[in-house]
PDB file of N, CA and C in Angstrom:
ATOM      1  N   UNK A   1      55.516  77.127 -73.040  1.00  0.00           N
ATOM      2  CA  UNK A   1      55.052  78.265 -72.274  1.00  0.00           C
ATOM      3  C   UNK A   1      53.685  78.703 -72.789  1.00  0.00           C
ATOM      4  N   UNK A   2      52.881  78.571 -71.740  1.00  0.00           N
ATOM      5  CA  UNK A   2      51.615  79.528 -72.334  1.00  0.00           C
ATOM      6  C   UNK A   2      51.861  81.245 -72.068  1.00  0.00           C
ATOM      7  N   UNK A   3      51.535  81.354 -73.826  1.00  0.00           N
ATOM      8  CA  UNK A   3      52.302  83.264 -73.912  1.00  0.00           C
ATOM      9  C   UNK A   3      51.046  83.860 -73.614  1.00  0.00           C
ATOM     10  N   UNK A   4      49.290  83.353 -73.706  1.00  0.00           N
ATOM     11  CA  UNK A   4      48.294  84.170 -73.911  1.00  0.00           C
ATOM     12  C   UNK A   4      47.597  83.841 -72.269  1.00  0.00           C
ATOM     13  N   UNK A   5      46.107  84.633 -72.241  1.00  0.00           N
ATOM     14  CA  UNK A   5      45.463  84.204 -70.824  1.00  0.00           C
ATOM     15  C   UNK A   5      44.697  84.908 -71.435  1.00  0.00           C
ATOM     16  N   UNK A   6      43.615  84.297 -71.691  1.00  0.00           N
ATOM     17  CA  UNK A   6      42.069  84.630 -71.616  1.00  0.00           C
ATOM     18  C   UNK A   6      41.385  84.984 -70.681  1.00  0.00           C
ATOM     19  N   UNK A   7      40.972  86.644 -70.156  1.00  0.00           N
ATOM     20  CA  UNK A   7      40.690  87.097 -69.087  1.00  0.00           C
ATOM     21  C   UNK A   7      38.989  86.793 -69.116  1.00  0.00           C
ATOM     22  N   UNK A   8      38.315  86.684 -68.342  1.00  0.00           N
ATOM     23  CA  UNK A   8      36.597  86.431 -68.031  1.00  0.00           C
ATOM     24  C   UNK A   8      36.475  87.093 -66.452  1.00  0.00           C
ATOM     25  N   UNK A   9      35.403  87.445 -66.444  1.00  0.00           N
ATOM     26  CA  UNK A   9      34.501  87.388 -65.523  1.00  0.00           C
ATOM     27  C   UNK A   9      33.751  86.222 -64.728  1.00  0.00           C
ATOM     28  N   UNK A  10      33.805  85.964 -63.537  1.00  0.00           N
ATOM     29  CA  UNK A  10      32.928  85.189 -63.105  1.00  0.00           C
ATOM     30  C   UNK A  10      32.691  84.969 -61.645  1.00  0.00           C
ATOM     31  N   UNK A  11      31.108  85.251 -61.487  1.00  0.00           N
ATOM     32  CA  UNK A  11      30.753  85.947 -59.707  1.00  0.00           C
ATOM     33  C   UNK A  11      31.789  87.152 -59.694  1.00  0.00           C
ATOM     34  N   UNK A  12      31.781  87.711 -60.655  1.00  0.00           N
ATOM     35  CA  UNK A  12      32.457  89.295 -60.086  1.00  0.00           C
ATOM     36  C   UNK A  12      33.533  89.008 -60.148  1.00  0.00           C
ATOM     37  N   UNK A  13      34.858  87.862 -60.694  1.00  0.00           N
ATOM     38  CA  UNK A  13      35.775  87.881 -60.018  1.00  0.00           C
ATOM     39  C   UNK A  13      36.596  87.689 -60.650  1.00  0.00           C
ATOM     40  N   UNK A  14      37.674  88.030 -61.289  1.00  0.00           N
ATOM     41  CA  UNK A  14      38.555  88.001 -62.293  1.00  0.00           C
ATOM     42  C   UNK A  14      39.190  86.417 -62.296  1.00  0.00           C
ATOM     43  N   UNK A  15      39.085  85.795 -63.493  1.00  0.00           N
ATOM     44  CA  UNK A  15      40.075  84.284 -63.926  1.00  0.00           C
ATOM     45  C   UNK A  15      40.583  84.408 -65.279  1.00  0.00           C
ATOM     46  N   UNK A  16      41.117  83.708 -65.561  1.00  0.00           N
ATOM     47  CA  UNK A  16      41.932  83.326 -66.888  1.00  0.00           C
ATOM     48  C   UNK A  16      42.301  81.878 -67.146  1.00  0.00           C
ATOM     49  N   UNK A  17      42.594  81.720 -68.544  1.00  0.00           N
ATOM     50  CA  UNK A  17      43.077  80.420 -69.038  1.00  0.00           C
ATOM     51  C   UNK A  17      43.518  80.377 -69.873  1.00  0.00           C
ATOM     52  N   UNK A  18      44.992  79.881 -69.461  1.00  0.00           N
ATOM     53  CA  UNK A  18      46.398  79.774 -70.037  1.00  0.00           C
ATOM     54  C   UNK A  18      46.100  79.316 -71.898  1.00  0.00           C
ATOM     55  N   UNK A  19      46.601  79.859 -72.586  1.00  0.00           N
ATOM     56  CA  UNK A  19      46.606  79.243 -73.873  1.00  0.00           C
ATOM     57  C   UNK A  19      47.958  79.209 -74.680  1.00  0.00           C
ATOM     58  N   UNK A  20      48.331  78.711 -75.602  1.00  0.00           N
ATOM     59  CA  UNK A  20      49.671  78.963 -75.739  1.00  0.00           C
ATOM     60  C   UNK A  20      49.913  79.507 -77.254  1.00  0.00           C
ATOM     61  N   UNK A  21      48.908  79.022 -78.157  1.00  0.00           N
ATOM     62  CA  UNK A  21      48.753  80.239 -79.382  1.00  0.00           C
ATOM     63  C   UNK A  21      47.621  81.153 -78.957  1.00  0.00           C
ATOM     64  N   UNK A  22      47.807  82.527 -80.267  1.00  0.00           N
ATOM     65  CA  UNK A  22      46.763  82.938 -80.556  1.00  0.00           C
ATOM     66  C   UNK A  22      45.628  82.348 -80.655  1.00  0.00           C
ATOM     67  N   UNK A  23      45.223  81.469 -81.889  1.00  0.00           N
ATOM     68  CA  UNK A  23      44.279  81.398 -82.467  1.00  0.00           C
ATOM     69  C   UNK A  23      43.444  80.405 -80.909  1.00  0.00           C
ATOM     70  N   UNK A  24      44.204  79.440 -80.250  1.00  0.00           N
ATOM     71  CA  UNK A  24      43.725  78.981 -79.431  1.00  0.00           C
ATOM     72  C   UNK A  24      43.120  79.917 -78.330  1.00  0.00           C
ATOM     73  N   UNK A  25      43.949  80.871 -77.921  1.00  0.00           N
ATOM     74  CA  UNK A  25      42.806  81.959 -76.765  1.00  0.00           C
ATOM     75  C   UNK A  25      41.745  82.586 -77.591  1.00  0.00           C
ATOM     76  N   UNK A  26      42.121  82.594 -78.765  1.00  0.00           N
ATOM     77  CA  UNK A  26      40.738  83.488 -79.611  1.00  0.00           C
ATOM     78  C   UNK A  26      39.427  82.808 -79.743  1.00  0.00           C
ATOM     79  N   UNK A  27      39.815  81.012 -79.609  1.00  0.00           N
ATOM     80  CA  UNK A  27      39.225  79.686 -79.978  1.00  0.00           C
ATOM     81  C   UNK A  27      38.139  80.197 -77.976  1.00  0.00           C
ATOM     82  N   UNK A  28      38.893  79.726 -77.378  1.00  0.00           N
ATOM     83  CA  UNK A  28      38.454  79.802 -75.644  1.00  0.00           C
ATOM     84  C   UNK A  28      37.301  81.419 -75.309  1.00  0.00           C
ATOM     85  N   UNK A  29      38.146  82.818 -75.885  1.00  0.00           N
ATOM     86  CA  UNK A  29      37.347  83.731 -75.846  1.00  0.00           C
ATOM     87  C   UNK A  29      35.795  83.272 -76.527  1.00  0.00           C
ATOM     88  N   UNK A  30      36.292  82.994 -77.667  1.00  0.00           N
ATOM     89  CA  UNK A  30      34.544  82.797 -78.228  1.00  0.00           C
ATOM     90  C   UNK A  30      33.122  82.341 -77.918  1.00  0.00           C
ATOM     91  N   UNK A  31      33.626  80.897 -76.525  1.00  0.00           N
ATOM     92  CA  UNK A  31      33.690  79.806 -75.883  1.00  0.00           C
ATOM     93  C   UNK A  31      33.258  80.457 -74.976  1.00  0.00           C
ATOM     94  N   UNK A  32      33.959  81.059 -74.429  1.00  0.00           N
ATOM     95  CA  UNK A  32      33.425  81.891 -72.821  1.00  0.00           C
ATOM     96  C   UNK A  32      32.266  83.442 -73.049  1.00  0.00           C
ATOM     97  N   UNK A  33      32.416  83.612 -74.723  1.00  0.00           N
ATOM     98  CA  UNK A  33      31.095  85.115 -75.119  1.00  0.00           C
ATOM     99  C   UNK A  33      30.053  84.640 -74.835  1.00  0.00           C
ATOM    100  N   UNK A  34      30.255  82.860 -75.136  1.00  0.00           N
ATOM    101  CA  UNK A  34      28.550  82.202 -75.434  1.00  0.00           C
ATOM    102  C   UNK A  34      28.347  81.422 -74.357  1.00  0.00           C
ATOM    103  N   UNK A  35      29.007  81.795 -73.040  1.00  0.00           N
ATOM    104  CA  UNK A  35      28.790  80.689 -71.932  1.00  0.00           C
ATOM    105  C   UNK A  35      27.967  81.384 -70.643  1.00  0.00           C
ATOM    106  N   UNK A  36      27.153  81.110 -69.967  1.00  0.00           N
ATOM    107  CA  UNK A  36      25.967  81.484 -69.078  1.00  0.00           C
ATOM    108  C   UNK A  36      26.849  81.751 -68.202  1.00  0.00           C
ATOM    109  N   UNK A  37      26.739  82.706 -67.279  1.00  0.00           N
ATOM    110  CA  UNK A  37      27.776  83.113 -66.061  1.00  0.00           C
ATOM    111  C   UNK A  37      29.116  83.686 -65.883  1.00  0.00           C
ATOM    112  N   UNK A  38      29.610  83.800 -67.290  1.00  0.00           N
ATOM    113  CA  UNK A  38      31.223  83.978 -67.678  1.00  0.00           C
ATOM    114  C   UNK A  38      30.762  85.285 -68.635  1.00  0.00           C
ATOM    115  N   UNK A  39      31.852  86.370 -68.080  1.00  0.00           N
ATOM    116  CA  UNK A  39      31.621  87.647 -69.236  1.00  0.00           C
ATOM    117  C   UNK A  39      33.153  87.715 -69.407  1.00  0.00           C
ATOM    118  N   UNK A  40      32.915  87.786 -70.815  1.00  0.00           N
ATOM    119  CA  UNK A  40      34.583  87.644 -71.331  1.00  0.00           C
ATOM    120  C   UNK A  40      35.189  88.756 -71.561  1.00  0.00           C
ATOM    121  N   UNK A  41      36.377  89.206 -71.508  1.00  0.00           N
ATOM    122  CA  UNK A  41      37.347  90.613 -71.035  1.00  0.00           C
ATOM    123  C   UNK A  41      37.943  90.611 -72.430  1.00  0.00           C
ATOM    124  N   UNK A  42      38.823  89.942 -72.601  1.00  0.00           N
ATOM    125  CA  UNK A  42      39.903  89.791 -73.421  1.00  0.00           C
ATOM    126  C   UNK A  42      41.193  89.260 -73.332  1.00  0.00           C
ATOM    127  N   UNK A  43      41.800  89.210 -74.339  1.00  0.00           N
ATOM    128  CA  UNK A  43      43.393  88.244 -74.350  1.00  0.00           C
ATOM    129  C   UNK A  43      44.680  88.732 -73.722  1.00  0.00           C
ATOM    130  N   UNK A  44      45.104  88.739 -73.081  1.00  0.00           N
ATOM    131  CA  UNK A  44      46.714  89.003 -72.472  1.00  0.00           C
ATOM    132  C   UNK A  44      47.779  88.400 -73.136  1.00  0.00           C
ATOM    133  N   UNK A  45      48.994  88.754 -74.053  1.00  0.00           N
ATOM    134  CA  UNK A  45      49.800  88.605 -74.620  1.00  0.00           C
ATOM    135  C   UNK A  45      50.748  88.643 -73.308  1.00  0.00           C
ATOM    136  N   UNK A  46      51.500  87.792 -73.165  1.00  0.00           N
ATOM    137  CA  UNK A  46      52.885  87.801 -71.728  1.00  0.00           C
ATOM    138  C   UNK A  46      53.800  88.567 -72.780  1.00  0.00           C
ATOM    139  N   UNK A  47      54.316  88.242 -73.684  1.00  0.00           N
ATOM    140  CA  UNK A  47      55.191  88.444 -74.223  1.00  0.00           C
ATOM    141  C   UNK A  47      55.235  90.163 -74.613  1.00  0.00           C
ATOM    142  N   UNK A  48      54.339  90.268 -75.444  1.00  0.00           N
ATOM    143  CA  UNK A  48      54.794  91.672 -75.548  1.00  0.00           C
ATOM    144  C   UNK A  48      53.986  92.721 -74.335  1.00  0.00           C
ATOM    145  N   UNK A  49      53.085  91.994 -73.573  1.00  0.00           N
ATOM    146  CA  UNK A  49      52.223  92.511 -72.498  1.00  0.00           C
ATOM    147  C   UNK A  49      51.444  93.562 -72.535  1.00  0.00           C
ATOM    148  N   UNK A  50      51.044  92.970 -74.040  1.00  0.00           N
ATOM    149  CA  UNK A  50      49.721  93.883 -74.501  1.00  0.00           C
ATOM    150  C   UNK A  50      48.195  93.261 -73.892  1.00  0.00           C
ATOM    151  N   UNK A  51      47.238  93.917 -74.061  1.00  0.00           N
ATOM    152  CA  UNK A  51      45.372  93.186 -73.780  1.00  0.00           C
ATOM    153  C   UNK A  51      44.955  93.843 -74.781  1.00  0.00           C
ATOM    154  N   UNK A  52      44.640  92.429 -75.741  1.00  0.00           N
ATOM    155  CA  UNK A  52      43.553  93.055 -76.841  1.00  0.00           C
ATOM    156  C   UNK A  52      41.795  92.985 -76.010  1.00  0.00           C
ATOM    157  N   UNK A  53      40.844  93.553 -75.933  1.00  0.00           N
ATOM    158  CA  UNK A  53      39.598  93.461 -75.561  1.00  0.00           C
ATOM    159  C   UNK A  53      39.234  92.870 -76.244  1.00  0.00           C
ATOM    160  N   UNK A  54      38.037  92.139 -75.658  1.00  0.00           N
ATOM    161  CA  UNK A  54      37.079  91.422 -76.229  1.00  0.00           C
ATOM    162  C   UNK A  54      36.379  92.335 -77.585  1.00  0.00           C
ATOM    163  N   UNK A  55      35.690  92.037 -78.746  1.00  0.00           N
ATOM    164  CA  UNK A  55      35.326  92.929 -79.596  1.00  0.00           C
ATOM    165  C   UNK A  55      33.850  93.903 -78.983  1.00  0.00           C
ATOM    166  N   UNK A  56      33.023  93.031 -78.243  1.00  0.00           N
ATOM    167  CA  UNK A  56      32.359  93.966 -77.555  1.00  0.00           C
ATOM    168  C   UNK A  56      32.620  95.259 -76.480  1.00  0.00           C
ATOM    169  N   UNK A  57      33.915  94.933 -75.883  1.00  0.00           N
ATOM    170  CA  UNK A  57      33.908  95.871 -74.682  1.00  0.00           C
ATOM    171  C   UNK A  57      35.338  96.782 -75.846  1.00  0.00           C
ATOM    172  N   UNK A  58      36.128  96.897 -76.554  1.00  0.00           N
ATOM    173  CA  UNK A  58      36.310  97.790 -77.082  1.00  0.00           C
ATOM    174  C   UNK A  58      35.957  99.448 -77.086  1.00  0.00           C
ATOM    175  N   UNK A  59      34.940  99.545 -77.338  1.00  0.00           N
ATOM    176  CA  UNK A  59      34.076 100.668 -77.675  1.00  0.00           C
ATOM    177  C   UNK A  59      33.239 100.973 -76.521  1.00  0.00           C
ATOM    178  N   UNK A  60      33.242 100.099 -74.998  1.00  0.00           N
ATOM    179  CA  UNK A  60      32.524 100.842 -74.326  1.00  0.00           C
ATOM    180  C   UNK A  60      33.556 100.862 -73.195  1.00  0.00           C
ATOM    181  N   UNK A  61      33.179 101.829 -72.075  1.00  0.00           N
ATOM    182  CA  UNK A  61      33.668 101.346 -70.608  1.00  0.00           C
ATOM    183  C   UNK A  61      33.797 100.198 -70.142  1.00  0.00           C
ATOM    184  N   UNK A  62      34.971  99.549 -69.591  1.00  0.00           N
ATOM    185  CA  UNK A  62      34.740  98.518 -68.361  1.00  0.00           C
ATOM    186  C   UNK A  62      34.431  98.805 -67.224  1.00  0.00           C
ATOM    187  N   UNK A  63      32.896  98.402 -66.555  1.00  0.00           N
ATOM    188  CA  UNK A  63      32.751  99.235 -65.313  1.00  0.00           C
ATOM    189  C   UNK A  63      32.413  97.744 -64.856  1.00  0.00           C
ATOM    190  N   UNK A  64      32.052  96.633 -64.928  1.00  0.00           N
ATOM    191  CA  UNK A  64      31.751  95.290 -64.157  1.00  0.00           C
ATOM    192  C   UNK A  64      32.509  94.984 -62.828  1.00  0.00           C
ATOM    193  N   UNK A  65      34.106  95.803 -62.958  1.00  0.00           N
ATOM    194  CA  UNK A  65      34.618  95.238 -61.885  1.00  0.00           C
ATOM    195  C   UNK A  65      34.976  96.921 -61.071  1.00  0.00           C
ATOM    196  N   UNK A  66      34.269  98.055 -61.400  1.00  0.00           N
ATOM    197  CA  UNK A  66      35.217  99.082 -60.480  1.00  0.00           C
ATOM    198  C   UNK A  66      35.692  99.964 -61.620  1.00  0.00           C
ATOM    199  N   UNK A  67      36.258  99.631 -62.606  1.00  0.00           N
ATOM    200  CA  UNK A  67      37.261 100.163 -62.840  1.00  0.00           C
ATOM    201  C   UNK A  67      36.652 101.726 -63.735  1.00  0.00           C
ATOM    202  N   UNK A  68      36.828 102.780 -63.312  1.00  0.00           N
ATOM    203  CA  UNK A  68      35.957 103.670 -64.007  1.00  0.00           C
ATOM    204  C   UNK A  68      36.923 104.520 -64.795  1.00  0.00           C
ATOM    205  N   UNK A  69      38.021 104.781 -64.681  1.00  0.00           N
ATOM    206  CA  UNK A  69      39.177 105.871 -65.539  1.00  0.00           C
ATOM    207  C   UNK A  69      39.512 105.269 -66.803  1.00  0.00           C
ATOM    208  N   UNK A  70      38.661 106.154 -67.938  1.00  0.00           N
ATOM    209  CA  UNK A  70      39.510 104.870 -69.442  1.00  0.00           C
ATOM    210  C   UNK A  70      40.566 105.030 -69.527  1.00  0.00           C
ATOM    211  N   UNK A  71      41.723 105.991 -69.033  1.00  0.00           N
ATOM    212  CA  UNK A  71      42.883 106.611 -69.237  1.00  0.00           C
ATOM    213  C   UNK A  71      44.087 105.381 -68.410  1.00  0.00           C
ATOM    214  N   UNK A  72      43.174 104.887 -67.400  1.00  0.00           N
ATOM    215  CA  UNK A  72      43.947 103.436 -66.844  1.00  0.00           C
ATOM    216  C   UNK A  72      43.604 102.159 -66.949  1.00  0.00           C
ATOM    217  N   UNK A  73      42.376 102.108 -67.497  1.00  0.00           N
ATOM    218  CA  UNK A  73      41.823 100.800 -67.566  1.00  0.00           C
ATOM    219  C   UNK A  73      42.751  99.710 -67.907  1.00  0.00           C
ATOM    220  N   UNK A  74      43.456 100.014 -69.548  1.00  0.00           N
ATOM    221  CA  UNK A  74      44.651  99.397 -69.766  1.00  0.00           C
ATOM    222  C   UNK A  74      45.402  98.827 -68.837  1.00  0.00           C
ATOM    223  N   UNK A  75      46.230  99.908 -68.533  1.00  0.00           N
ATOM    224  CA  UNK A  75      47.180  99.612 -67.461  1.00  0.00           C
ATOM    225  C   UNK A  75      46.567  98.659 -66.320  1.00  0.00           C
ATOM    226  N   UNK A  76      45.414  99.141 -65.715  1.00  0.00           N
ATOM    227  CA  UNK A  76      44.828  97.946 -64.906  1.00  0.00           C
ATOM    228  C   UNK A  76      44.576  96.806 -64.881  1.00  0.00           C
ATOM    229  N   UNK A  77      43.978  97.121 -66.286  1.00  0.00           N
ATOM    230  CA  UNK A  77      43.692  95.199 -66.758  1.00  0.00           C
ATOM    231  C   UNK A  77      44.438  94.152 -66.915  1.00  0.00           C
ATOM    232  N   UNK A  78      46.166  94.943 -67.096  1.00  0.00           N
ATOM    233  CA  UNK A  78      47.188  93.892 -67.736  1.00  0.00           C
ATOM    234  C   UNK A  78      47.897  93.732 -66.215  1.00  0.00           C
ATOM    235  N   UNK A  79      47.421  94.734 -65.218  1.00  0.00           N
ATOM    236  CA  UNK A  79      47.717  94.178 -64.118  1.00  0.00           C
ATOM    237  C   UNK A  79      47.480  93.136 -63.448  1.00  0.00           C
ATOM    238  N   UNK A  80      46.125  92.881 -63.676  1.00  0.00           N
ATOM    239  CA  UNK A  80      45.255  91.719 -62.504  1.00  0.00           C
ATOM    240  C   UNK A  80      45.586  90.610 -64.159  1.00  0.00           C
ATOM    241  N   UNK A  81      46.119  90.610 -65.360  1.00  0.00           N
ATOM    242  CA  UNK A  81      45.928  89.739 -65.859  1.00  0.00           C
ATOM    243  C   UNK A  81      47.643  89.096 -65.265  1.00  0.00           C
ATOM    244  N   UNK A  82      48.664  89.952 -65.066  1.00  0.00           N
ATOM    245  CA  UNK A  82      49.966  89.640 -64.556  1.00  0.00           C
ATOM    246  C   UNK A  82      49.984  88.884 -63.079  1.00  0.00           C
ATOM    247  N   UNK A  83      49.102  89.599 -62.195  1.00  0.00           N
ATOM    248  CA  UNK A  83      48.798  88.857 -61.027  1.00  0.00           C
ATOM    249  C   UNK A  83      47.948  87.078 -61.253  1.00  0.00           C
ATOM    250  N   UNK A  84      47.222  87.254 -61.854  1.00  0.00           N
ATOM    251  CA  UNK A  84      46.780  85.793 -61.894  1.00  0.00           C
ATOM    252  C   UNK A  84      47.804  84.969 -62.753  1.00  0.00           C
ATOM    253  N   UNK A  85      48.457  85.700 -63.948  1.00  0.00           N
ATOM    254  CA  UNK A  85      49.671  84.130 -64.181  1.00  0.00           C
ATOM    255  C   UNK A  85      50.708  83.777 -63.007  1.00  0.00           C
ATOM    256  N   UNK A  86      50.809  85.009 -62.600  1.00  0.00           N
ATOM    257  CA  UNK A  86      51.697  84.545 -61.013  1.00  0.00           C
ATOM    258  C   UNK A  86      51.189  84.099 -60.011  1.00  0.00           C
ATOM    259  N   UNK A  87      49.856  84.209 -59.578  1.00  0.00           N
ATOM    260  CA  UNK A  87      49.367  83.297 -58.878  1.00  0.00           C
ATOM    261  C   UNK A  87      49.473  81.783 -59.548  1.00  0.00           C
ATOM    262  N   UNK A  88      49.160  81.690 -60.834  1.00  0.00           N
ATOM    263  CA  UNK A  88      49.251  79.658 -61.203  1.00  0.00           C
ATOM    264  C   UNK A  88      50.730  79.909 -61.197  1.00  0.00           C
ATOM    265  N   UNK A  89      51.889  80.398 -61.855  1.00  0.00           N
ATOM    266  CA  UNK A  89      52.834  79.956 -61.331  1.00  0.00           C
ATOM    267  C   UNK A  89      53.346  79.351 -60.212  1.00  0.00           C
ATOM    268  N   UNK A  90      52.962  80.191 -59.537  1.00  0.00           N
ATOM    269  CA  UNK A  90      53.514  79.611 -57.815  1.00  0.00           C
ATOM    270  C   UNK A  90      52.827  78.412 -57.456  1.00  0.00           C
ATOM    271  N   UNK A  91      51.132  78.525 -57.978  1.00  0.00           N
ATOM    272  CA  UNK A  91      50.912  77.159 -57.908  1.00  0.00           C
ATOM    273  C   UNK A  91      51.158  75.633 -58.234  1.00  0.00           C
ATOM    274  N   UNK A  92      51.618  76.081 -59.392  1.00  0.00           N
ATOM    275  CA  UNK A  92      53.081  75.325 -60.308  1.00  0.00           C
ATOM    276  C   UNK A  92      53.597  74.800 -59.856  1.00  0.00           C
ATOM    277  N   UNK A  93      54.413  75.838 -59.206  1.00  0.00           N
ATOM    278  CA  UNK A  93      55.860  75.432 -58.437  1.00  0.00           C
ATOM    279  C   UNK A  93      55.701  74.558 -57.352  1.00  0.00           C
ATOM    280  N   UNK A  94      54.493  74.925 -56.638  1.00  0.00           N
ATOM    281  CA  UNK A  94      54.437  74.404 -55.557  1.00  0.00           C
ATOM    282  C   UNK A  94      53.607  72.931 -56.066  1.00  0.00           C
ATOM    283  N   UNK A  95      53.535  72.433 -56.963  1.00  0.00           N
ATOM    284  CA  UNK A  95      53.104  71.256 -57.101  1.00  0.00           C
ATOM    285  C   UNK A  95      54.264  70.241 -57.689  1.00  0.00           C
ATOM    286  N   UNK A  96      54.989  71.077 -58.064  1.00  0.00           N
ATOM    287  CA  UNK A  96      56.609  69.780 -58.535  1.00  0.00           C
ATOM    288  C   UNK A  96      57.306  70.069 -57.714  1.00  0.00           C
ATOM    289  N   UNK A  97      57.226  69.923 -55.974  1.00  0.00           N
ATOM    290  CA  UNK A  97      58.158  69.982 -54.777  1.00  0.00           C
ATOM    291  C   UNK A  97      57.096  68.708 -54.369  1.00  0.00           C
ATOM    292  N   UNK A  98      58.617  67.713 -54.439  1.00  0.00           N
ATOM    293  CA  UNK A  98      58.951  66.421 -54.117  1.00  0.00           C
ATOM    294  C   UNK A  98      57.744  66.722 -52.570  1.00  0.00           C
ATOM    295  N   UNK A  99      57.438  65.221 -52.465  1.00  0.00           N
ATOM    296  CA  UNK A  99      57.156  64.945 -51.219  1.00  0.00           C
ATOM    297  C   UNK A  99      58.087  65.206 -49.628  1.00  0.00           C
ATOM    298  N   UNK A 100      57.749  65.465 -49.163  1.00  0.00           N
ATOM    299  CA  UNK A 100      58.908  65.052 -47.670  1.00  0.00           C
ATOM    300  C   UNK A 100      58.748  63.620 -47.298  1.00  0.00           C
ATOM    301  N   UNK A 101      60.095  63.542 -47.056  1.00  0.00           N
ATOM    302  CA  UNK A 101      60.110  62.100 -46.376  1.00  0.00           C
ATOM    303  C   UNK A 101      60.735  62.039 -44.990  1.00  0.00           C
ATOM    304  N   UNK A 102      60.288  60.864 -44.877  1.00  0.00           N
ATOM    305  CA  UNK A 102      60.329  60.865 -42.840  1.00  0.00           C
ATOM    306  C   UNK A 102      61.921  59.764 -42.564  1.00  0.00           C
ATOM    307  N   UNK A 103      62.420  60.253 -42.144  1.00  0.00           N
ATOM    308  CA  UNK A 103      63.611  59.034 -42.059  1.00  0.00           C
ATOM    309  C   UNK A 103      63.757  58.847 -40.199  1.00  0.00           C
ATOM    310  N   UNK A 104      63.831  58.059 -39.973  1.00  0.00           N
ATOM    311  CA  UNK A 104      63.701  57.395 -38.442  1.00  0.00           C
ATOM    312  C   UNK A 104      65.441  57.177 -38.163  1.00  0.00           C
TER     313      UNK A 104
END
Protein backbone atom coordinates (compact mmCIF):
# COMPACT_ATOMS: atom_id res chain seq x y z
CA UNK A 1 0.00 0.00 0.00
CA UNK A 2 1.22 3.38 -0.70
CA UNK A 3 0.44 5.14 2.93
CA UNK A 4 2.05 8.72 1.72
CA UNK A 5 1.13 11.21 -1.52
CA UNK A 6 3.24 13.93 -2.25
CA UNK A 7 0.96 16.87 -2.98
CA UNK A 8 2.50 19.60 -5.89
CA UNK A 9 1.25 22.09 -7.86
CA UNK A 10 1.16 22.10 -11.48
CA UNK A 11 -0.63 24.61 -14.19
CA UNK A 12 -2.64 25.50 -11.12
CA UNK A 13 -3.74 22.11 -10.56
CA UNK A 14 -3.47 19.85 -7.78
CA UNK A 15 -1.40 16.08 -8.34
CA UNK A 16 0.32 13.73 -6.19
CA UNK A 17 2.62 10.71 -6.08
CA UNK A 18 1.99 7.70 -4.36
CA UNK A 19 5.00 6.75 -2.10
CA UNK A 20 4.99 4.06 0.30
CA UNK A 21 7.63 5.16 3.05
CA UNK A 22 8.34 8.28 4.59
CA UNK A 23 11.68 8.89 3.78
CA UNK A 24 10.72 8.07 0.07
CA UNK A 25 7.89 11.02 -0.23
CA UNK A 26 10.40 13.23 1.65
CA UNK A 27 13.07 11.82 -1.13
CA UNK A 28 10.15 12.98 -4.22
CA UNK A 29 9.16 16.36 -2.15
CA UNK A 30 12.75 17.55 -2.42
CA UNK A 31 12.71 16.50 -6.17
CA UNK A 32 9.64 18.42 -6.99
CA UNK A 33 11.14 22.01 -4.54
CA UNK A 34 13.90 21.95 -7.26
CA UNK A 35 11.80 21.19 -10.36
CA UNK A 36 10.73 24.15 -12.98
CA UNK A 37 6.85 24.22 -13.13
CA UNK A 38 5.97 22.04 -10.02
CA UNK A 39 5.36 23.97 -6.56
CA UNK A 40 5.46 21.52 -3.89
CA UNK A 41 2.57 21.44 -1.02
CA UNK A 42 3.45 18.72 1.15
CA UNK A 43 3.07 15.00 2.35
CA UNK A 44 -0.33 13.24 3.07
CA UNK A 45 -0.08 10.43 5.58
CA UNK A 46 -3.45 7.94 4.58
CA UNK A 47 -3.00 6.36 7.62
CA UNK A 48 -3.20 8.62 10.29
CA UNK A 49 -4.57 11.44 7.69
CA UNK A 50 -2.41 13.97 8.73
CA UNK A 51 -0.48 16.84 5.91
CA UNK A 52 2.78 17.75 7.01
CA UNK A 53 3.62 21.11 4.67
CA UNK A 54 6.26 21.57 2.73
CA UNK A 55 9.01 23.47 5.07
CA UNK A 56 8.51 26.60 3.07
CA UNK A 57 4.76 27.03 3.07
CA UNK A 58 4.53 26.22 6.88
CA UNK A 59 4.85 29.71 8.05
CA UNK A 60 3.03 31.37 5.30
CA UNK A 61 -0.55 31.29 3.70
CA UNK A 62 -1.55 28.89 0.97
CA UNK A 63 -3.16 31.20 -1.45
CA UNK A 64 -1.82 29.49 -5.08
CA UNK A 65 -4.94 27.58 -5.32
CA UNK A 66 -7.95 29.83 -3.59
CA UNK A 67 -7.66 28.74 -0.48
CA UNK A 68 -7.65 31.88 1.86
CA UNK A 69 -9.06 30.75 5.64
CA UNK A 70 -5.86 29.39 7.71
CA UNK A 71 -8.45 28.04 10.15
CA UNK A 72 -9.41 25.45 7.10
CA UNK A 73 -6.67 25.21 5.00
CA UNK A 74 -5.82 21.93 6.82
CA UNK A 75 -8.91 20.45 6.57
CA UNK A 76 -8.93 21.41 2.84
CA UNK A 77 -5.79 20.23 1.84
CA UNK A 78 -6.23 16.66 3.22
CA UNK A 79 -9.34 16.87 1.28
CA UNK A 80 -8.26 17.28 -2.38
CA UNK A 81 -5.22 15.08 -1.12
CA UNK A 82 -8.17 12.17 -0.24
CA UNK A 83 -9.90 12.93 -3.53
CA UNK A 84 -6.92 12.32 -5.76
CA UNK A 85 -5.93 8.81 -4.02
CA UNK A 86 -9.50 7.94 -4.92
CA UNK A 87 -9.40 9.11 -8.11
CA UNK A 88 -6.02 6.53 -8.90
CA UNK A 89 -7.84 4.04 -7.05
CA UNK A 90 -10.68 3.72 -9.24
CA UNK A 91 -8.25 4.04 -11.85
CA UNK A 92 -6.74 0.93 -10.46
CA UNK A 93 -9.57 -0.85 -10.38
CA UNK A 94 -10.58 -0.12 -13.52
CA UNK A 95 -7.40 -1.38 -15.05
CA UNK A 96 -7.43 -5.13 -13.48
CA UNK A 97 -11.12 -5.71 -15.11
CA UNK A 98 -10.47 -8.56 -17.38
CA UNK A 99 -11.11 -7.86 -20.97
CA UNK A 100 -14.70 -8.68 -22.44
CA UNK A 101 -15.00 -11.36 -24.57
CA UNK A 102 -17.23 -11.92 -27.53
CA UNK A 103 -18.66 -15.48 -27.71
CA UNK A 104 -20.72 -16.20 -31.04
Amino acid sequence: MNRFSVLYLLKERHQHISCQTLAEAQSVLQTISTSKGRISVGIYDAKTELFDWEPDRKQGHYTETGISEPGNVDEQIITIAQALRRRDASWQAQKSLPRPSFFA
